[in-house]
Protein backbone atom coordinates (compact mmCIF):
# COMPACT_ATOMS: atom_id res chain seq x y z
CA UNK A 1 10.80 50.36 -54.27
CA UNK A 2 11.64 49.71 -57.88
CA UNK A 3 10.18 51.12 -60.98
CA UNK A 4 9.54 47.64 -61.49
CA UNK A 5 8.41 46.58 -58.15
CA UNK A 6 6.24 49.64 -58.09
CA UNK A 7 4.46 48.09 -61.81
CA UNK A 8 3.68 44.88 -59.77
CA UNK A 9 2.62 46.47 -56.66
CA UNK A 10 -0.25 45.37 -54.87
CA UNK A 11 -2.62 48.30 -54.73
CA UNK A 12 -5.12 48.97 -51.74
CA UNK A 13 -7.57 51.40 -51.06
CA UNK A 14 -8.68 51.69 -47.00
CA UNK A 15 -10.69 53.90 -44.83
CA UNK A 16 -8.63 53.75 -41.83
CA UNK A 17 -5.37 52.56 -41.88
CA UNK A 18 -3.39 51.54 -38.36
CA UNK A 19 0.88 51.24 -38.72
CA UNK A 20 2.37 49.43 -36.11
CA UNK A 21 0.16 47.11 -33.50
CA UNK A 22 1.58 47.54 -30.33
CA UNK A 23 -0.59 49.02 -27.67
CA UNK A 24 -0.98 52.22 -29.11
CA UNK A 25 -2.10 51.19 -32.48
CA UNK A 26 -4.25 48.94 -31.34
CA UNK A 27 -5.77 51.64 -28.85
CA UNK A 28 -6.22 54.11 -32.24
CA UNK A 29 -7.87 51.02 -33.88
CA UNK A 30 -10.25 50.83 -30.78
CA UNK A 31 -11.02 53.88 -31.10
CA UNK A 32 -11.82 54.59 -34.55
CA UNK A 33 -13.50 51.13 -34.93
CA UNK A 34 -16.13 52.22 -31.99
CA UNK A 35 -16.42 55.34 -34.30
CA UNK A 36 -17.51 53.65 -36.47
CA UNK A 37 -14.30 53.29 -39.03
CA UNK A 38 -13.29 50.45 -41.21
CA UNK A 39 -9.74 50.00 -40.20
CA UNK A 40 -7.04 47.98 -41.43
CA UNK A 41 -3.62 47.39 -38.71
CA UNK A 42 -0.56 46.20 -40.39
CA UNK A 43 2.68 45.53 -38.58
CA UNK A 44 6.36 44.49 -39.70
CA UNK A 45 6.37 41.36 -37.20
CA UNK A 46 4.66 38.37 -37.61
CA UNK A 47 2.51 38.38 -34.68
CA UNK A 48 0.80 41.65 -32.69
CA UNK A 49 1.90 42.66 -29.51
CA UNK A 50 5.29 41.91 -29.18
CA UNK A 51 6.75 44.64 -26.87
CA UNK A 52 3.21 44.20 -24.88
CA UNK A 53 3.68 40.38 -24.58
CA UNK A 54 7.34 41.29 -23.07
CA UNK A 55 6.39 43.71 -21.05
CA UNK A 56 4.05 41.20 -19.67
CA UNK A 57 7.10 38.58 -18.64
CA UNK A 58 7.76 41.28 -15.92
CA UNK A 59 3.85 41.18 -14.62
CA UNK A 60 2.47 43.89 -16.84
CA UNK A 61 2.30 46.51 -14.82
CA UNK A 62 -0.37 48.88 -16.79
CA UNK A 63 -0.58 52.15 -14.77
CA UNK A 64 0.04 53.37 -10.98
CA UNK A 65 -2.49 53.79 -8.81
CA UNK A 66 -1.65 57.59 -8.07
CA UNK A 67 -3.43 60.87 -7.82
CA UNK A 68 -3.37 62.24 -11.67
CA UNK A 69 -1.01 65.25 -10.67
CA UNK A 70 0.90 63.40 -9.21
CA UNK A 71 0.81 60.76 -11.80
CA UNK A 72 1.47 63.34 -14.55
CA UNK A 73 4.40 64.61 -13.13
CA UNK A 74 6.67 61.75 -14.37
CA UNK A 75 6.54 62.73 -18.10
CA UNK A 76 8.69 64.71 -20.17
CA UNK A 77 8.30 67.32 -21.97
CA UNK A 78 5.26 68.51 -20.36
CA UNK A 79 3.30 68.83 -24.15
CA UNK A 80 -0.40 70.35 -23.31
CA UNK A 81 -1.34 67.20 -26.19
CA UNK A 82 0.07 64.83 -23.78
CA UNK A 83 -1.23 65.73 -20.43
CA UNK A 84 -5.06 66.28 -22.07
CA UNK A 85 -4.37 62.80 -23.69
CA UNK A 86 -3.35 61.56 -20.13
CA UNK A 87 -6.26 63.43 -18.09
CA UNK A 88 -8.55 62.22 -20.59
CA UNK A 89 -7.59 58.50 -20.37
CA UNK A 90 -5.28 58.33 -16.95
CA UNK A 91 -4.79 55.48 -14.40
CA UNK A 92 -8.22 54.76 -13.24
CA UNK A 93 -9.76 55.04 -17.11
CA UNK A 94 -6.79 52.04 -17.38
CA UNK A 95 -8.06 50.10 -14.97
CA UNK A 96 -11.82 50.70 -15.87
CA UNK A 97 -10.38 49.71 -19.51
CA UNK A 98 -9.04 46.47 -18.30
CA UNK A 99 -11.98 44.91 -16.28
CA UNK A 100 -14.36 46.10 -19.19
CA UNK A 101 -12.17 43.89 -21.57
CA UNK A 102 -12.84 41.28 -18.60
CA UNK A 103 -9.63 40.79 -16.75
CA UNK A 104 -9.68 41.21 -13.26
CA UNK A 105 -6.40 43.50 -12.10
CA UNK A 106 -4.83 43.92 -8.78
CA UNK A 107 -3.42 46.88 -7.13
CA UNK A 108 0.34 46.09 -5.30
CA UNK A 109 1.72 47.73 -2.19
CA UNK A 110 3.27 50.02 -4.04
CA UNK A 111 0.18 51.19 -5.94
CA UNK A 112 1.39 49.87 -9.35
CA UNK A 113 -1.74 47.97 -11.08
CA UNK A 114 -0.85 44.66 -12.97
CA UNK A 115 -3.60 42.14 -14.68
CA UNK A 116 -4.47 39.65 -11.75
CA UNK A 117 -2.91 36.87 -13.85
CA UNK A 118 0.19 38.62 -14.05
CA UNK A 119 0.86 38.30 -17.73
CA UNK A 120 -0.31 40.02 -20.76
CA UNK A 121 -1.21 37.24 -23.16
CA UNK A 122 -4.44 36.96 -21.38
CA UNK A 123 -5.42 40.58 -22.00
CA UNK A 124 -4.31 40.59 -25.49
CA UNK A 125 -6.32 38.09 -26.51
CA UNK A 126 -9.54 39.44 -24.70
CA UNK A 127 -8.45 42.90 -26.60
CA UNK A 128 -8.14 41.00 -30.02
CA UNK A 129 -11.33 39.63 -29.73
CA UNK A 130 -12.68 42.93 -29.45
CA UNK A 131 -10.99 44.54 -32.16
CA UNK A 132 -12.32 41.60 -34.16
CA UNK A 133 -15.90 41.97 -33.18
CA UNK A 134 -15.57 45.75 -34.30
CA UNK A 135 -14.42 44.57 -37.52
CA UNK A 136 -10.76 45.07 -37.48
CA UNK A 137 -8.61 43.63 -39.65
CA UNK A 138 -4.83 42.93 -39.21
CA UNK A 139 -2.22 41.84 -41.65
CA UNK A 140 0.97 41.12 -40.66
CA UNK A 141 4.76 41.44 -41.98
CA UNK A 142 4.20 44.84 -43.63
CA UNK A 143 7.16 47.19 -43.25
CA UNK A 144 6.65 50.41 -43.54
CA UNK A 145 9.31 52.30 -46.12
CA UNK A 146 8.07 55.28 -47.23
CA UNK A 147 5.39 57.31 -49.09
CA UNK A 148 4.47 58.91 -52.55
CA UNK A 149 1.82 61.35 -52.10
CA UNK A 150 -1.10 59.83 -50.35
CA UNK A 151 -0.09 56.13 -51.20
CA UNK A 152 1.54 54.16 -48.49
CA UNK A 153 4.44 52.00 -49.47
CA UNK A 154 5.52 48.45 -47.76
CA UNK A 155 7.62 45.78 -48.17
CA UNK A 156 5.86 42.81 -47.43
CA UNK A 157 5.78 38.89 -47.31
CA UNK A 158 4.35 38.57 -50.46
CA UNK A 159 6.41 41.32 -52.26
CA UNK A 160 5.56 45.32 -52.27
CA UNK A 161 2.22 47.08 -51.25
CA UNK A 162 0.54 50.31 -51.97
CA UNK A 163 -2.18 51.20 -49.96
CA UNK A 164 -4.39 54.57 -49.75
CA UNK A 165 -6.14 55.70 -46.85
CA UNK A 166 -8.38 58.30 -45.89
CA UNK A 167 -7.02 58.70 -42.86
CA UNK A 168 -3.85 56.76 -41.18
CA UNK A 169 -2.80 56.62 -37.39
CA UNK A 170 1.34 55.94 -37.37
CA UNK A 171 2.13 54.13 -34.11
CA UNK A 172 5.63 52.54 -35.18
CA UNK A 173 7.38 52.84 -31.62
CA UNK A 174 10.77 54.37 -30.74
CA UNK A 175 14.25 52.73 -31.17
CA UNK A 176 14.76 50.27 -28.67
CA UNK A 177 14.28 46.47 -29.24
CA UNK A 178 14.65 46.18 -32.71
CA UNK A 179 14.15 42.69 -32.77
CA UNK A 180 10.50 43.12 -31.27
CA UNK A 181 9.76 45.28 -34.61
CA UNK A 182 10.84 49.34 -32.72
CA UNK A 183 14.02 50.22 -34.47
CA UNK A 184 13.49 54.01 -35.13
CA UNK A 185 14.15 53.35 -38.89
CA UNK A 186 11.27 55.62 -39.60
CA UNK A 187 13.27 58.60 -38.06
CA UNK A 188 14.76 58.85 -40.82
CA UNK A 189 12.25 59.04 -43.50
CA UNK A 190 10.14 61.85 -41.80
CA UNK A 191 13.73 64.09 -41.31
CA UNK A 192 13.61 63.10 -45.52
CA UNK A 193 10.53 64.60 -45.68
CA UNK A 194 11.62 67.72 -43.12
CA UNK A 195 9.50 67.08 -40.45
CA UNK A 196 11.25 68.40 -37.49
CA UNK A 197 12.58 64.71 -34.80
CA UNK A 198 13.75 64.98 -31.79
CA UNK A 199 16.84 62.78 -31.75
CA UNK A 200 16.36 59.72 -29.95
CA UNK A 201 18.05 58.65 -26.44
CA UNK A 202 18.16 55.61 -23.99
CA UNK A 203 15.46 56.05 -21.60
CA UNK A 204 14.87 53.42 -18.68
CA UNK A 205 17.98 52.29 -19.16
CA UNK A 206 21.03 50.82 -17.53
CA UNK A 207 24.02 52.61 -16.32
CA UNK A 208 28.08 52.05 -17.38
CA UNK A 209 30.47 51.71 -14.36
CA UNK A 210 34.25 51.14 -14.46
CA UNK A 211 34.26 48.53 -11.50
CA UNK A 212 37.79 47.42 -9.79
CA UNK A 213 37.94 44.06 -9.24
CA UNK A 214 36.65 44.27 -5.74
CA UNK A 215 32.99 44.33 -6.84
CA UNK A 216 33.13 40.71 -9.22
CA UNK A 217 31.76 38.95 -6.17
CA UNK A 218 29.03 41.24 -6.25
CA UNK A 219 27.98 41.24 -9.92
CA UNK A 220 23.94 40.10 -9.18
CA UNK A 221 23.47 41.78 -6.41
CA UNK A 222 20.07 43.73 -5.52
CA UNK A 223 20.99 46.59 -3.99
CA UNK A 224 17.83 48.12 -2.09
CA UNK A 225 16.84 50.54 1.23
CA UNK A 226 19.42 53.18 -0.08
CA UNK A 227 18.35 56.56 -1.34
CA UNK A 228 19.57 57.64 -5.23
CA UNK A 229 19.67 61.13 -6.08
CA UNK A 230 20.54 63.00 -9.63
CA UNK A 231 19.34 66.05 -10.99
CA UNK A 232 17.13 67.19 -8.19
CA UNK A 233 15.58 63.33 -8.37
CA UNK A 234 15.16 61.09 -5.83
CA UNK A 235 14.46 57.29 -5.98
CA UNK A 236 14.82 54.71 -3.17
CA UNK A 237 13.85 52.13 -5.74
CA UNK A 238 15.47 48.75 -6.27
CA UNK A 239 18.47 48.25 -8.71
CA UNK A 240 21.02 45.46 -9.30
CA UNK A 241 24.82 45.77 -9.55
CA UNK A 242 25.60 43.88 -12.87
CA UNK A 243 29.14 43.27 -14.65
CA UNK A 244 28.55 46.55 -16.82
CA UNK A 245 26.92 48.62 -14.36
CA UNK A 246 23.84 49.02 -12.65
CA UNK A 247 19.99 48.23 -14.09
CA UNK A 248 16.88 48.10 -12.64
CA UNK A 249 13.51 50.45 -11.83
CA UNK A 250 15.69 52.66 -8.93
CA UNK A 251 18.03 53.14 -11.97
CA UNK A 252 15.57 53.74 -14.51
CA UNK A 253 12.94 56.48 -12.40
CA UNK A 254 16.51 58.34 -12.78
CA UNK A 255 17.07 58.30 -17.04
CA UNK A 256 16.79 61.92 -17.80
CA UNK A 257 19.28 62.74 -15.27
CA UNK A 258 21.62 60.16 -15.58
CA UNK A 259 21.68 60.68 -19.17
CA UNK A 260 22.85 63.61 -18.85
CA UNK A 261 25.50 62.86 -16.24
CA UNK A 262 24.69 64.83 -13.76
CA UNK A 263 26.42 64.38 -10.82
CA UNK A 264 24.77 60.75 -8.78
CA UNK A 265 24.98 60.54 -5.09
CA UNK A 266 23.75 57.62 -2.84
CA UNK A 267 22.64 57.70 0.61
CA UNK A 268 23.31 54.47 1.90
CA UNK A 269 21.12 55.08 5.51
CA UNK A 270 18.74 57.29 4.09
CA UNK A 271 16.26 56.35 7.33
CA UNK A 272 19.30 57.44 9.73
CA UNK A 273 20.05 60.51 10.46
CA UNK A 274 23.98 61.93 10.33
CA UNK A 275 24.05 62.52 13.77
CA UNK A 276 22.93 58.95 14.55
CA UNK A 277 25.77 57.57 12.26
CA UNK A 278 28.21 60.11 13.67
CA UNK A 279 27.29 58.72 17.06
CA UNK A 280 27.60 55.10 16.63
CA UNK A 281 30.79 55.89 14.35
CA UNK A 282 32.49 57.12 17.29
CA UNK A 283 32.27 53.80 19.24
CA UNK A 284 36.03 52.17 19.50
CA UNK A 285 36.53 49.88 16.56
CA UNK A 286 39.14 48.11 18.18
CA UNK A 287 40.35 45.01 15.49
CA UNK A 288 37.72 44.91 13.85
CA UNK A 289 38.13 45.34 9.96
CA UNK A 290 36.38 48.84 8.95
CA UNK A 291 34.01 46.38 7.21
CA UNK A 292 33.04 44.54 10.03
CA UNK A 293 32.68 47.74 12.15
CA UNK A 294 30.78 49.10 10.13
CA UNK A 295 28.65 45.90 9.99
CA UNK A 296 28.31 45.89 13.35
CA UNK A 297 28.15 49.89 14.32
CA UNK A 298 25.32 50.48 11.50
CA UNK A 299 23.86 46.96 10.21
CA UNK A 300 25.35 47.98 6.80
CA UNK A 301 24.50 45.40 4.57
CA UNK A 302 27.42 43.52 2.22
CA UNK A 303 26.62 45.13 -0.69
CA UNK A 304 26.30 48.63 1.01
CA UNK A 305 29.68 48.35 2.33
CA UNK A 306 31.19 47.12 -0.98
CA UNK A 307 30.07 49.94 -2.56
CA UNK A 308 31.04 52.57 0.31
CA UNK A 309 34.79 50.67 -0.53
CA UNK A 310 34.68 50.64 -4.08
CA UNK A 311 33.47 54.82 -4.53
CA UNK A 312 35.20 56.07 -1.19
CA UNK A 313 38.48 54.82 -1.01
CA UNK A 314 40.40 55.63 1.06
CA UNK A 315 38.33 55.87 3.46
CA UNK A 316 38.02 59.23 5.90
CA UNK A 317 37.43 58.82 9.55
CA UNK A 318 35.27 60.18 12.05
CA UNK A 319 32.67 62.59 10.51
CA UNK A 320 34.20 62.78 7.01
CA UNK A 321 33.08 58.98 7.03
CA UNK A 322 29.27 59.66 8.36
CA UNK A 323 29.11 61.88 5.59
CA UNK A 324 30.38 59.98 2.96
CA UNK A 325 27.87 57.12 4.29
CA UNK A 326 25.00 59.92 3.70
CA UNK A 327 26.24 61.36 0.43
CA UNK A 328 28.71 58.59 -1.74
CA UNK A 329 29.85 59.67 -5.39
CA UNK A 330 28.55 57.73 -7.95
CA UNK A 331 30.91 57.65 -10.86
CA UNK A 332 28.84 57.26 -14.16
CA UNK A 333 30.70 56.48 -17.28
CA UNK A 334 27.28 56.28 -19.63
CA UNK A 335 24.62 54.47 -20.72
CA UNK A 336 23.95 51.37 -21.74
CA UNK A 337 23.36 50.76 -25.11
CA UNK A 338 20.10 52.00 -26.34
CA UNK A 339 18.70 48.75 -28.19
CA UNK A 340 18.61 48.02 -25.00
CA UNK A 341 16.80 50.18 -23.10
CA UNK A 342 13.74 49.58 -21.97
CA UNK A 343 12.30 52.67 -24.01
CA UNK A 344 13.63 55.84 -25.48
CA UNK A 345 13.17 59.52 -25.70
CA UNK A 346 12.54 61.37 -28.33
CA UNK A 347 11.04 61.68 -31.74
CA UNK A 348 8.28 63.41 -33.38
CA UNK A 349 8.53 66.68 -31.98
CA UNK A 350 5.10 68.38 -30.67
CA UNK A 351 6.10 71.22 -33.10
CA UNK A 352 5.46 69.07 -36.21
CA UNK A 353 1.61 68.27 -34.49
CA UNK A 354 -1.48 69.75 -34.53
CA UNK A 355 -2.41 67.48 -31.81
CA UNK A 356 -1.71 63.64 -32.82
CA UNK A 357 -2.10 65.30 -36.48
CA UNK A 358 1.36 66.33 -38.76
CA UNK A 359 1.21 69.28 -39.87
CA UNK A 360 2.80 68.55 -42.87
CA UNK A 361 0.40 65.52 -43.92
CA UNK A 362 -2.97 66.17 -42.92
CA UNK A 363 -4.93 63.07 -42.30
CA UNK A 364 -1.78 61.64 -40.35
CA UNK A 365 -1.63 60.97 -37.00
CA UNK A 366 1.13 59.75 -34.51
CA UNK A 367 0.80 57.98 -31.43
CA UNK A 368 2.88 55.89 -28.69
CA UNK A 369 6.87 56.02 -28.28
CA UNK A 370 6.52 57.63 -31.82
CA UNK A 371 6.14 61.11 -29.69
CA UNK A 372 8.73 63.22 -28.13
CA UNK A 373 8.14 62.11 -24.45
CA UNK A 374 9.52 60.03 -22.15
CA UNK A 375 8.40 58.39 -18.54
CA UNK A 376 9.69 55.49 -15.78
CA UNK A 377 8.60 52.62 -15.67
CA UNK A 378 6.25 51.65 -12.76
CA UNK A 379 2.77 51.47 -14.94
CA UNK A 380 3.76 55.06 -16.63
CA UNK A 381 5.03 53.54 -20.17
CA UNK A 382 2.07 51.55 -20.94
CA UNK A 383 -0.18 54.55 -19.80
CA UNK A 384 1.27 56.93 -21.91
CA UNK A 385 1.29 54.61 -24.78
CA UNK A 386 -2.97 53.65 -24.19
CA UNK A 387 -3.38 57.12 -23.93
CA UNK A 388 -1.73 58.64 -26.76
CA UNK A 389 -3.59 55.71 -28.96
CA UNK A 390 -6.50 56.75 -27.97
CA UNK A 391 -6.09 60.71 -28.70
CA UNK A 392 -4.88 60.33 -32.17
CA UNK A 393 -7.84 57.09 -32.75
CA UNK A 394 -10.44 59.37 -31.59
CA UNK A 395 -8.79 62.29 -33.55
CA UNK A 396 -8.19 60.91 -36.36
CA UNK A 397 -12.44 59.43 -36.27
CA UNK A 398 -13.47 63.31 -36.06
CA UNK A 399 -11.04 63.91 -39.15
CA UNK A 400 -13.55 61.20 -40.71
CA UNK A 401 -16.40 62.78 -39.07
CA UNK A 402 -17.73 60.24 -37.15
């Protein structure tokens, strides 16, 4: 900001003041509005809710239905903050939260917990209407670029703002899908400022492979029933073979490990055992192709076998084969790109916090993919998100002491 944009500078003073209004802002505007706060939410996009309203293309799946140890298992790093944010507002508080905002969820096989109408724009706007009958107030187009002291600075529609705040909950998102207003730009003006980021990564994200041309007619393919294992991790979750790779939850449940490329394995008959396959393997093939034999010895499916080809080649015999079948390399190249990731790790890191509070800005909270943590997807995102929101609302209200 100019020395002469600063001069004509719009200049605000605000109890409570909200930055960024995706689900964990407008969780910390929930909160300290039911305090009792006057809060202001301003966001860079035009409209609220953006990565929520994507999220809900997909079915909005909001939590997982899932003992709480269990449940809390799934994020990373293990921050005391996080887990008492998570206890303290876990899967069934999410689903109490939803049907008190009126929307009637369901539960799938699976246990994952989605809004019964399978979109979020419904919820949203029974959430809006909320925060406007608490007295919240949004304003929209206001990007965040920096601060002077306890002044605020954006750039906005209408030219530059200043605001003030007695108290102000930062919930600006990670860096992935920049074009839904979560760009990470805000890294750098806290490292500015030396308080202590964790750098960010691709987290629920895709996977690079250098396919042979064998696999084109595959590119689309679900692949599902097999067992993937990295890093200690298991998933039998679903994941598509694509032209760059391979995407999809199975894929993602596996980020922190395939990340780090450590060494992938797939078991592509993870309900049979290798004495079974060994068994059957050891039928006469006769002139039958190995593909067909295998189709017909183990009911492999197409896209099993193509991938048995394309990662085991040449193929052993006899019980070298049964145990390739039970453990098959997966050769990682990378990641996909992390715009494009569904979320991303890292961030502010817990050592910065007292709590949701900095440490070196007191009266300055952070909350949502802000944070140093990272989960799957499968309702765990969104949770963590709600959850965090909440913590640094309802801290930031005592700050106030309401």
């Amino acid at each position: 900001m100019s020395k002469e944009d600063d001069a004509n500078a719009r200049h605000d003073k605000v109890q409570a003041l909200i930055i960024g209004a995706g689900p964990a802002g407008l969780m910390a505007a929930d909160a300290l509005a039911s305090a009792g706060a006057a809060v202001l939410v301003v966001d860079a996009m035009p409209s609220v809710g953006r990565k929520f309203l994507m999220a809900g293309k997909s079915g909005l799946n909001l939590t997982k239905d899932e003992p709480l140890a269990s449940f809390l298992s799934h994020f990373h790093p293990q921050s005391p903050d996080l887990l008492r944010a998570l206890t303290d507002f876990g899967p069934d508080s999410v689903q109490s939260w939803a049907r008190d905002l009126g929307e009637p969820i369901v539960t799938g096989s699976t246990a994952r917990v989605f809004p019964k109408a399978m979109k979020a724009s419904p919820l949203l706007r029974r959430w809006l209407a909320r925060l406007n009958q608490l007295g919240v107030t949004f304003e929209q187009r206001h990007k965040w670029v920096g601060w002077e002291g306890d002044t605020w600075l954006f750039d906005t529609s209408n030219g530059p703002r200043r605001i003030t705040a007695e108290i102000v909950v930062m919930a600006l998102g990670g860096a992935s899908w920049s074009k839904l207003g979560s760009d990470g730009s805000w890294a750098d003006l806290f490292r500015n400022k030396g308080i202590e980021t964790t750098p960010f990564a691709p987290a629920n994200m895709g996977v690079t492979i250098r396919w042979s041309p064998h696999m084109t007619p595959h590119f689309g393919t679900p692949v599902k029933g097999v067992k993937l294992m990295a890093g200690g991790v298991e998933t039998r979750g679903e994941w598509v073979v694509t032209s760059q790779g391979l995407e999809g939850g199975g894929i993602y449940e596996l980020s922190r490990a395939l990340r780090s490329l450590e060494p992938a394995t797939l078991d592509l008959l993870p309900d049979v055992t290798l004495e079974q396959i060994s068994a059957k393997l050891r039928r006469p093939r006769g002139k039958l192709s190995i593909s067909n034999y295998l189709r017909k010895m183990l009911k492999l499916p197409d896209i099993s076998r193509a991938l048995l080809m394309e990662w085991g080649r040449p193929l052993p015999v006899d019980a070298d084969l049964s145990a390739l079948i039970k453990v098959l390399p997966v050769p990682i190249a990378g990641t996909l790109p992390m715009d494009g990731a569904i979320s991303t790790a890292g961030g502010v890191d817990w050592s910065a916090l007292n709590g949701f509070e900095l440490k070196s800005r007191p009266g300055t909270f952070v909350a949502g993919e802000m944070l140093d943590w990272e989960a799957p997807t499968g309702g765990y995102l969104i949770t963590g998100c709600l959850a965090t929101g909440r913590a640094a609302g309802q801290a930031a209200a005592a700050k106030l002491n309401f």
